[in-house]
C-alpha atoms as a PDB file:
ATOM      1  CA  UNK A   1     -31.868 -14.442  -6.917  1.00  0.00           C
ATOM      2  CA  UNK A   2     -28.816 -15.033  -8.956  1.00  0.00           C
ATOM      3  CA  UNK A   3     -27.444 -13.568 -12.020  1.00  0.00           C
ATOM      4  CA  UNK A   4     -24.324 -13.769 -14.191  1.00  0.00           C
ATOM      5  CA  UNK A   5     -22.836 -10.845 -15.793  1.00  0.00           C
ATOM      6  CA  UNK A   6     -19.668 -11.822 -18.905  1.00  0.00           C
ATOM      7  CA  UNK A   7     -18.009  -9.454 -20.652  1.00  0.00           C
ATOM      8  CA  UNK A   8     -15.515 -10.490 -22.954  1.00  0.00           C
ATOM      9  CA  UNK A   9     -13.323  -8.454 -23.902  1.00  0.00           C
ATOM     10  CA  UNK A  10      -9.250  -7.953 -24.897  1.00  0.00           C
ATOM     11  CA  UNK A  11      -6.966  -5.419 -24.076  1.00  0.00           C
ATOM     12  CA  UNK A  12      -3.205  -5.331 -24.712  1.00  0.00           C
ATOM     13  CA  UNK A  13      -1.223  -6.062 -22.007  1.00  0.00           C
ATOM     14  CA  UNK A  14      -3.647  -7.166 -19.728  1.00  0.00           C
ATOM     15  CA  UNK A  15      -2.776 -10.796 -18.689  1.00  0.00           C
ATOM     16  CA  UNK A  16      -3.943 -12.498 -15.778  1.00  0.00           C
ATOM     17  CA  UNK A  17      -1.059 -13.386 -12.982  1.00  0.00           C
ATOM     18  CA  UNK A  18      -2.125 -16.314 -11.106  1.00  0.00           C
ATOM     19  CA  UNK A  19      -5.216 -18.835 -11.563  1.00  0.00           C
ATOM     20  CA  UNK A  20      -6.710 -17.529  -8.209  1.00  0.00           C
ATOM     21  CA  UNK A  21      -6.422 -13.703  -8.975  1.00  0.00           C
ATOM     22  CA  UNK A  22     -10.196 -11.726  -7.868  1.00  0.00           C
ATOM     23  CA  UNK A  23     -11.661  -8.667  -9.922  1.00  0.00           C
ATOM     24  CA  UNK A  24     -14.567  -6.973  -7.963  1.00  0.00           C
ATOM     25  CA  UNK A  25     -17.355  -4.839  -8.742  1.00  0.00           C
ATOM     26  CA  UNK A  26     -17.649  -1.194  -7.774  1.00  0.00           C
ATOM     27  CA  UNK A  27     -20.415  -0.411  -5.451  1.00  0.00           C
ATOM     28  CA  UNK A  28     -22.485   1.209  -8.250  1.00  0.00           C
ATOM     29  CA  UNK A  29     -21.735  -1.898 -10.514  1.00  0.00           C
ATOM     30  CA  UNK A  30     -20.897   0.191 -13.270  1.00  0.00           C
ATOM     31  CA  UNK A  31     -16.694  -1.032 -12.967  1.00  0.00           C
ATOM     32  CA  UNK A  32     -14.452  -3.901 -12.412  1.00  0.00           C
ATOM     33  CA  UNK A  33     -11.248  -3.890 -11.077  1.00  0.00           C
ATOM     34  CA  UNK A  34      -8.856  -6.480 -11.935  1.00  0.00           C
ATOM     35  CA  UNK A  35      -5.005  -7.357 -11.670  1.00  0.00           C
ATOM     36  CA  UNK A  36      -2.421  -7.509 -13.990  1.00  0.00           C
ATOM     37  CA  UNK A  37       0.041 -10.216 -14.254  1.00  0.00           C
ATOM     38  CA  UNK A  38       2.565  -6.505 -14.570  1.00  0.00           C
ATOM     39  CA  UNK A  39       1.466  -5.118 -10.770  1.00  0.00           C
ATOM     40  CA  UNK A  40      -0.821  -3.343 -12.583  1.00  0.00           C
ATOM     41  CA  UNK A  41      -4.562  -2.749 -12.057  1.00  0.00           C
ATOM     42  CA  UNK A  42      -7.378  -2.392 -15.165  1.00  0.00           C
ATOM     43  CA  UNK A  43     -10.836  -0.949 -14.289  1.00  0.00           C
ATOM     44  CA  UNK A  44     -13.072  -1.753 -17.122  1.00  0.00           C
ATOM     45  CA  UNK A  45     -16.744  -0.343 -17.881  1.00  0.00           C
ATOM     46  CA  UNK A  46     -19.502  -2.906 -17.287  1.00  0.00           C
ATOM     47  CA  UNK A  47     -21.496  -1.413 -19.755  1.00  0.00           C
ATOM     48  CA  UNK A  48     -19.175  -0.625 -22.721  1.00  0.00           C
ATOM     49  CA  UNK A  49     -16.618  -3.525 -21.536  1.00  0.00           C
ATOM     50  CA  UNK A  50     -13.609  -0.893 -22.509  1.00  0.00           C
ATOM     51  CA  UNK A  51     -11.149  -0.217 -20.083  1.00  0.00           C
ATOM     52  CA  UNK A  52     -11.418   3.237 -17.980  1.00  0.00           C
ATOM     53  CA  UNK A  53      -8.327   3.439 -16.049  1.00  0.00           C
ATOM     54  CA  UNK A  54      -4.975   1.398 -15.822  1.00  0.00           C
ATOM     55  CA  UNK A  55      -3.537   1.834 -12.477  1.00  0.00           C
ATOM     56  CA  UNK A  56       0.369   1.374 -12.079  1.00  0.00           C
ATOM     57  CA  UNK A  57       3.714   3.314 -11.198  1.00  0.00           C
ATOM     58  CA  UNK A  58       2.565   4.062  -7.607  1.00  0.00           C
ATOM     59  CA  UNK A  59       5.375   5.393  -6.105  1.00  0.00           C
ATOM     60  CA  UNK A  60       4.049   7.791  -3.204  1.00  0.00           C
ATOM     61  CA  UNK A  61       5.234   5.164  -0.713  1.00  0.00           C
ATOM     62  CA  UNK A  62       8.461   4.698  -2.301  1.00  0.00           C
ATOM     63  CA  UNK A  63       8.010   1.417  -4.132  1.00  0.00           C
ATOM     64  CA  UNK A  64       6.845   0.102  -7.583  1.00  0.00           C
ATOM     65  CA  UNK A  65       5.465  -3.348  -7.236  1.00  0.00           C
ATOM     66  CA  UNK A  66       6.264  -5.472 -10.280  1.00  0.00           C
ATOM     67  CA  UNK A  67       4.294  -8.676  -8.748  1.00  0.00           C
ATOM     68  CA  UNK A  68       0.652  -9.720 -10.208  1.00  0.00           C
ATOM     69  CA  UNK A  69      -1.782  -7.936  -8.505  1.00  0.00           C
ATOM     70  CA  UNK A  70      -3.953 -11.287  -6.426  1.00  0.00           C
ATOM     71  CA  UNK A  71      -6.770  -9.482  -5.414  1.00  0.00           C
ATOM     72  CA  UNK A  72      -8.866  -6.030  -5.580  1.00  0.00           C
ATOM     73  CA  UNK A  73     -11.834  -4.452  -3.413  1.00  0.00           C
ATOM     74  CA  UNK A  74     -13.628  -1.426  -3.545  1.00  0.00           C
ATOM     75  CA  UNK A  75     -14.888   0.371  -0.146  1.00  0.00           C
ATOM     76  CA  UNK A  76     -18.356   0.428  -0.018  1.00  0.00           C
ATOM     77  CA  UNK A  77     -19.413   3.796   0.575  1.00  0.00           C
ATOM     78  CA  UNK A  78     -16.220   5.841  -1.336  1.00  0.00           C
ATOM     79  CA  UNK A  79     -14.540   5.243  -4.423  1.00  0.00           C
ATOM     80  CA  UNK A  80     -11.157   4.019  -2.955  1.00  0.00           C
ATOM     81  CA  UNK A  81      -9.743   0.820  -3.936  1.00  0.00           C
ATOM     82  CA  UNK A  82      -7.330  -1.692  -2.554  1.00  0.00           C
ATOM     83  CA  UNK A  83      -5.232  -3.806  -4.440  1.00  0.00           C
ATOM     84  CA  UNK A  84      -2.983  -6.534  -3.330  1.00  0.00           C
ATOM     85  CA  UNK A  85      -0.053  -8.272  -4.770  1.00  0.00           C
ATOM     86  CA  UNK A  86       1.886 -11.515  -5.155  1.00  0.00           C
ATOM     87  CA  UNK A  87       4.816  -9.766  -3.191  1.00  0.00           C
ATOM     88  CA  UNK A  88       2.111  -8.945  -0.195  1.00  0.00           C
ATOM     89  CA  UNK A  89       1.824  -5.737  -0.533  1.00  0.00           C
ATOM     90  CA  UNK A  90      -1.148  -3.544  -0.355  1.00  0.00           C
ATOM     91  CA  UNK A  91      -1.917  -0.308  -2.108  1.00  0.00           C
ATOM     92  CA  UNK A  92      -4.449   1.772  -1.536  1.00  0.00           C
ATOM     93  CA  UNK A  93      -5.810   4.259  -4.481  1.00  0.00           C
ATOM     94  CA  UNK A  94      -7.729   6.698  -4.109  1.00  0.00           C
ATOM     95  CA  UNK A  95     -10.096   8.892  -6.896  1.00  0.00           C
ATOM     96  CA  UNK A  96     -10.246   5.917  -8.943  1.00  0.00           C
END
């Protein structure tokens, strides 16, 4: 079985940063996670295609990545996500 889902959808300051950057369902399928061309990371509602949360200005680990965010993945049994940037870093978030 396969199925599309599109939502389309603008938000300012949301810009894609690379041609190969990944969003990612949560395990419920009710969100997608996306980067930001900014470091930053948008979690949008599948249903009402509005964003939930912006993610950005981590700084617990002493750094504040500027670099588009590549790729995203939720774990599959908890609501923490991973992002990963340009700069290859990886960060972590947790009660997204």
């Amino acid at each position: 079985m396969c199925f599309a889902v599109i939502i389309k959808t603008n938000y300012e300051g949301f810009k894609v940063g690379c041609d190969w950057a990944r969003a990612t369902f949560s395990p419920d399928g009710q969100y997608i996670a996306v980067g930001s061309a900014d470091g930053s990371v948008f979690i949008w509602g599948v249903n009402t295609a509005k964003v939930e949360t912006i993610l950005k200005e981590h700084t617990s680990h002493g750094f504040f990545s500027r670099s588009a965010v590549t790729a995203t993945a939720w774990h599959p049994y908890s609501a923490l996500l991973v992002s990963v940037d340009k700069a290859k870093k990886a960060i972590v978030w947790s009660d997204v």
